[in-house]
C-alpha atoms as a PDB file:
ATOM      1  CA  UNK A   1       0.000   0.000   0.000  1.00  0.00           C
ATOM      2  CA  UNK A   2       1.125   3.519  -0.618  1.00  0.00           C
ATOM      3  CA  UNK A   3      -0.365   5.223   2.703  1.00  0.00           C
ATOM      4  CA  UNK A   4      -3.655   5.689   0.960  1.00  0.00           C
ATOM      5  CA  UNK A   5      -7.051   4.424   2.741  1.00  0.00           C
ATOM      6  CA  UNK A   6      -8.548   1.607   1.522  1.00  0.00           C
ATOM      7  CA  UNK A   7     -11.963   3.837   1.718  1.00  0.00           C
ATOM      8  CA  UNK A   8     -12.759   6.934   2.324  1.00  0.00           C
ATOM      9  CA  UNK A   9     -14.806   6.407   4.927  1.00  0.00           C
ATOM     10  CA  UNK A  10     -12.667   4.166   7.235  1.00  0.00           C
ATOM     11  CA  UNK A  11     -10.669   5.111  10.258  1.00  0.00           C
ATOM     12  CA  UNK A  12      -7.096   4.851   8.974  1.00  0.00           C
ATOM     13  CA  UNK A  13      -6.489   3.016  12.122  1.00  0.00           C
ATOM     14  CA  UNK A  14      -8.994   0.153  10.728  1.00  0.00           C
ATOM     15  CA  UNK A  15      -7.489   0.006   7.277  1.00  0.00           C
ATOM     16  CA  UNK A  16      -3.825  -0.626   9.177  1.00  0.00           C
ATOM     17  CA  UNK A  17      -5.556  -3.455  11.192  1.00  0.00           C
ATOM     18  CA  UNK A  18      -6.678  -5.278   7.858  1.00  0.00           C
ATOM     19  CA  UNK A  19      -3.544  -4.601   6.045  1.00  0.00           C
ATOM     20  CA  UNK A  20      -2.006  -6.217   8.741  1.00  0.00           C
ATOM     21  CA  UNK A  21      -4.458  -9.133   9.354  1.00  0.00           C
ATOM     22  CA  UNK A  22      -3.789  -9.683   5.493  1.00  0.00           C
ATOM     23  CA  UNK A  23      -0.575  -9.420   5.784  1.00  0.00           C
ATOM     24  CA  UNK A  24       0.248 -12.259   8.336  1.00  0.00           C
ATOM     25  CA  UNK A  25      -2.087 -14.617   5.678  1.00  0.00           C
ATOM     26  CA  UNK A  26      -0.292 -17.242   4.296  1.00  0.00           C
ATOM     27  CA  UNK A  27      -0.530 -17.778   0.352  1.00  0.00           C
ATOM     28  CA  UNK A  28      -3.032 -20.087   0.220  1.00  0.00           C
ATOM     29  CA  UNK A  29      -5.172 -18.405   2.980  1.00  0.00           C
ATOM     30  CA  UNK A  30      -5.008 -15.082   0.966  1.00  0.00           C
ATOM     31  CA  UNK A  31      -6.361 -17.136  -1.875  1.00  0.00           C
ATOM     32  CA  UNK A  32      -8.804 -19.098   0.001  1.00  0.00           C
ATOM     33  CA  UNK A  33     -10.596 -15.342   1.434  1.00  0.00           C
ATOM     34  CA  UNK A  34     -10.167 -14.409  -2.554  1.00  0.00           C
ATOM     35  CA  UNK A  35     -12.309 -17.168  -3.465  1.00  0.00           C
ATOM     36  CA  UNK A  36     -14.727 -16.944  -0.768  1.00  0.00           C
ATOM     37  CA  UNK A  37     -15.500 -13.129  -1.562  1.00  0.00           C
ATOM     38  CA  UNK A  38     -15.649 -13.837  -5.092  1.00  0.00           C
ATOM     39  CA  UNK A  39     -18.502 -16.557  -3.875  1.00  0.00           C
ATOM     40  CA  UNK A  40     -19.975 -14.027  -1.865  1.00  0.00           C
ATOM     41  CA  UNK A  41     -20.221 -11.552  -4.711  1.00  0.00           C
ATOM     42  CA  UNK A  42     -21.795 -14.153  -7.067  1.00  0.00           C
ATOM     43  CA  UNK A  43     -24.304 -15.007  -4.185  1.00  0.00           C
ATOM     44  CA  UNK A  44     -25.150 -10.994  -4.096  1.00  0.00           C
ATOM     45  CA  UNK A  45     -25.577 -11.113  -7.676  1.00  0.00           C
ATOM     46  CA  UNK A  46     -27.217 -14.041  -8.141  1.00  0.00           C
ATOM     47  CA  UNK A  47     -30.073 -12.550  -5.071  1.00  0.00           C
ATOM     48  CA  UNK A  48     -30.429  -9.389  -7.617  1.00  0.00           C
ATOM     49  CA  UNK A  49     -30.877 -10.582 -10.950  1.00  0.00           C
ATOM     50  CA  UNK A  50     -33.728 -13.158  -9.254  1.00  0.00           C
ATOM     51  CA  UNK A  51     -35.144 -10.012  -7.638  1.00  0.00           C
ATOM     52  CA  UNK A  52     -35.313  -8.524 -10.790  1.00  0.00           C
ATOM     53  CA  UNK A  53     -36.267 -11.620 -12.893  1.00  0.00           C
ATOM     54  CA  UNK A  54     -38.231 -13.793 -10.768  1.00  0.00           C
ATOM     55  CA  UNK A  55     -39.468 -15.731 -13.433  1.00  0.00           C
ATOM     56  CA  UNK A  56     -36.047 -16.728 -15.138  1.00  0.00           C
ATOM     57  CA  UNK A  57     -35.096 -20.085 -14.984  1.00  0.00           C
ATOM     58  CA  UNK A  58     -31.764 -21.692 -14.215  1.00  0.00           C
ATOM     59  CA  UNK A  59     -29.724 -21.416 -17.445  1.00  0.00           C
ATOM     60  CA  UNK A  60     -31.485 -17.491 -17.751  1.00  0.00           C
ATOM     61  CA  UNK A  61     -30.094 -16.716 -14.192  1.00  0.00           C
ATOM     62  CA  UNK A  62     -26.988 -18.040 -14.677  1.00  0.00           C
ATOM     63  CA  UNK A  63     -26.345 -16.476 -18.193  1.00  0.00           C
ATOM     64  CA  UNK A  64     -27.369 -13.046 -16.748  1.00  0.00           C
ATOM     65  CA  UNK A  65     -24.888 -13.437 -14.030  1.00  0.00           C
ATOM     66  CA  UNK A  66     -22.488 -14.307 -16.609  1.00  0.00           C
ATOM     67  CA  UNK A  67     -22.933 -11.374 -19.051  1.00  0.00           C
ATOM     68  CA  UNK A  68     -21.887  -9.212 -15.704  1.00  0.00           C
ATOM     69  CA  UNK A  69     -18.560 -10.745 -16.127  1.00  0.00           C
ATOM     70  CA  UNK A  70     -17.880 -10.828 -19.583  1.00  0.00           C
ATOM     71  CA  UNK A  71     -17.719  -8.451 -22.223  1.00  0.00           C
ATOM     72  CA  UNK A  72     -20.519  -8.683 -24.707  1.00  0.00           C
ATOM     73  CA  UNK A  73     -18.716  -9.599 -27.587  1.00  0.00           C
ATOM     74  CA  UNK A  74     -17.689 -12.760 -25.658  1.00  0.00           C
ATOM     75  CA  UNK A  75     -20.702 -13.935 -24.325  1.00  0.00           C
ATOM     76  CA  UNK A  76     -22.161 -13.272 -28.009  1.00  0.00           C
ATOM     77  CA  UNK A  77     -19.753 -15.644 -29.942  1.00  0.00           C
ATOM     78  CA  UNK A  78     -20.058 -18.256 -26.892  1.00  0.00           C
ATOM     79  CA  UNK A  79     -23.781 -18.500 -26.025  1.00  0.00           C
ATOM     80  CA  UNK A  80     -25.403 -16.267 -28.583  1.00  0.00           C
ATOM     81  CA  UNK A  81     -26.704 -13.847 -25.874  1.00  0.00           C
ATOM     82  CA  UNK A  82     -26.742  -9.990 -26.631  1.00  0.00           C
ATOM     83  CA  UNK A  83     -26.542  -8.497 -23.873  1.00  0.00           C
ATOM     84  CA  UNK A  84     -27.947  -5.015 -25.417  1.00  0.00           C
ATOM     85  CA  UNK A  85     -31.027  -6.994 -26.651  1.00  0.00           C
ATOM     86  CA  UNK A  86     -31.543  -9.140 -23.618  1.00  0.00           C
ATOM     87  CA  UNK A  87     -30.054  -7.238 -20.840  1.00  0.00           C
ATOM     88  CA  UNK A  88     -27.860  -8.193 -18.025  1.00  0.00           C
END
């Protein structure tokens, strides 16, 4: 880090404490948390797009979720989804 907060909002006394919790992680603890937040973020996006579809199905949910990962052209040429026709 190069003394800047982590947010704007937070104590810089609080950011410290997490670099330093982070810091003492071991390599594959570090990437353990890094997949669990990813799985958290996918479970907060997953809870939206059925909130905002609640009659999608499965393969609907899941391709929504993916076309907030992926750029357009890419989901295009792999599952034939526009994303400016269909929406995320």
């Amino acid at each position: 880090m190069t003394g800047q907060a982590i947010a704007n909002d937070t104590d810089p006394w609080a950011d410290r404490l997490v670099i330093d919790a982070v810091r003492r992680l071991s390599g594959p603890e570090r990437l353990q948390r890094a997949r669990d937040l990813s799985l958290l973020a996918s479970v907060f996006a997953m809870a939206d797009i059925r909130r905002h579809h609640p009659d999608a199905d499965a393969r609907g949910c899941l391709l929504r979720l993916a076309s907030r990962r992926m750029d357009p052209e890419t989901l295009r040429h792999l599952v034939g989804r526009d994303v400016g026709e269909q929406g995320h």
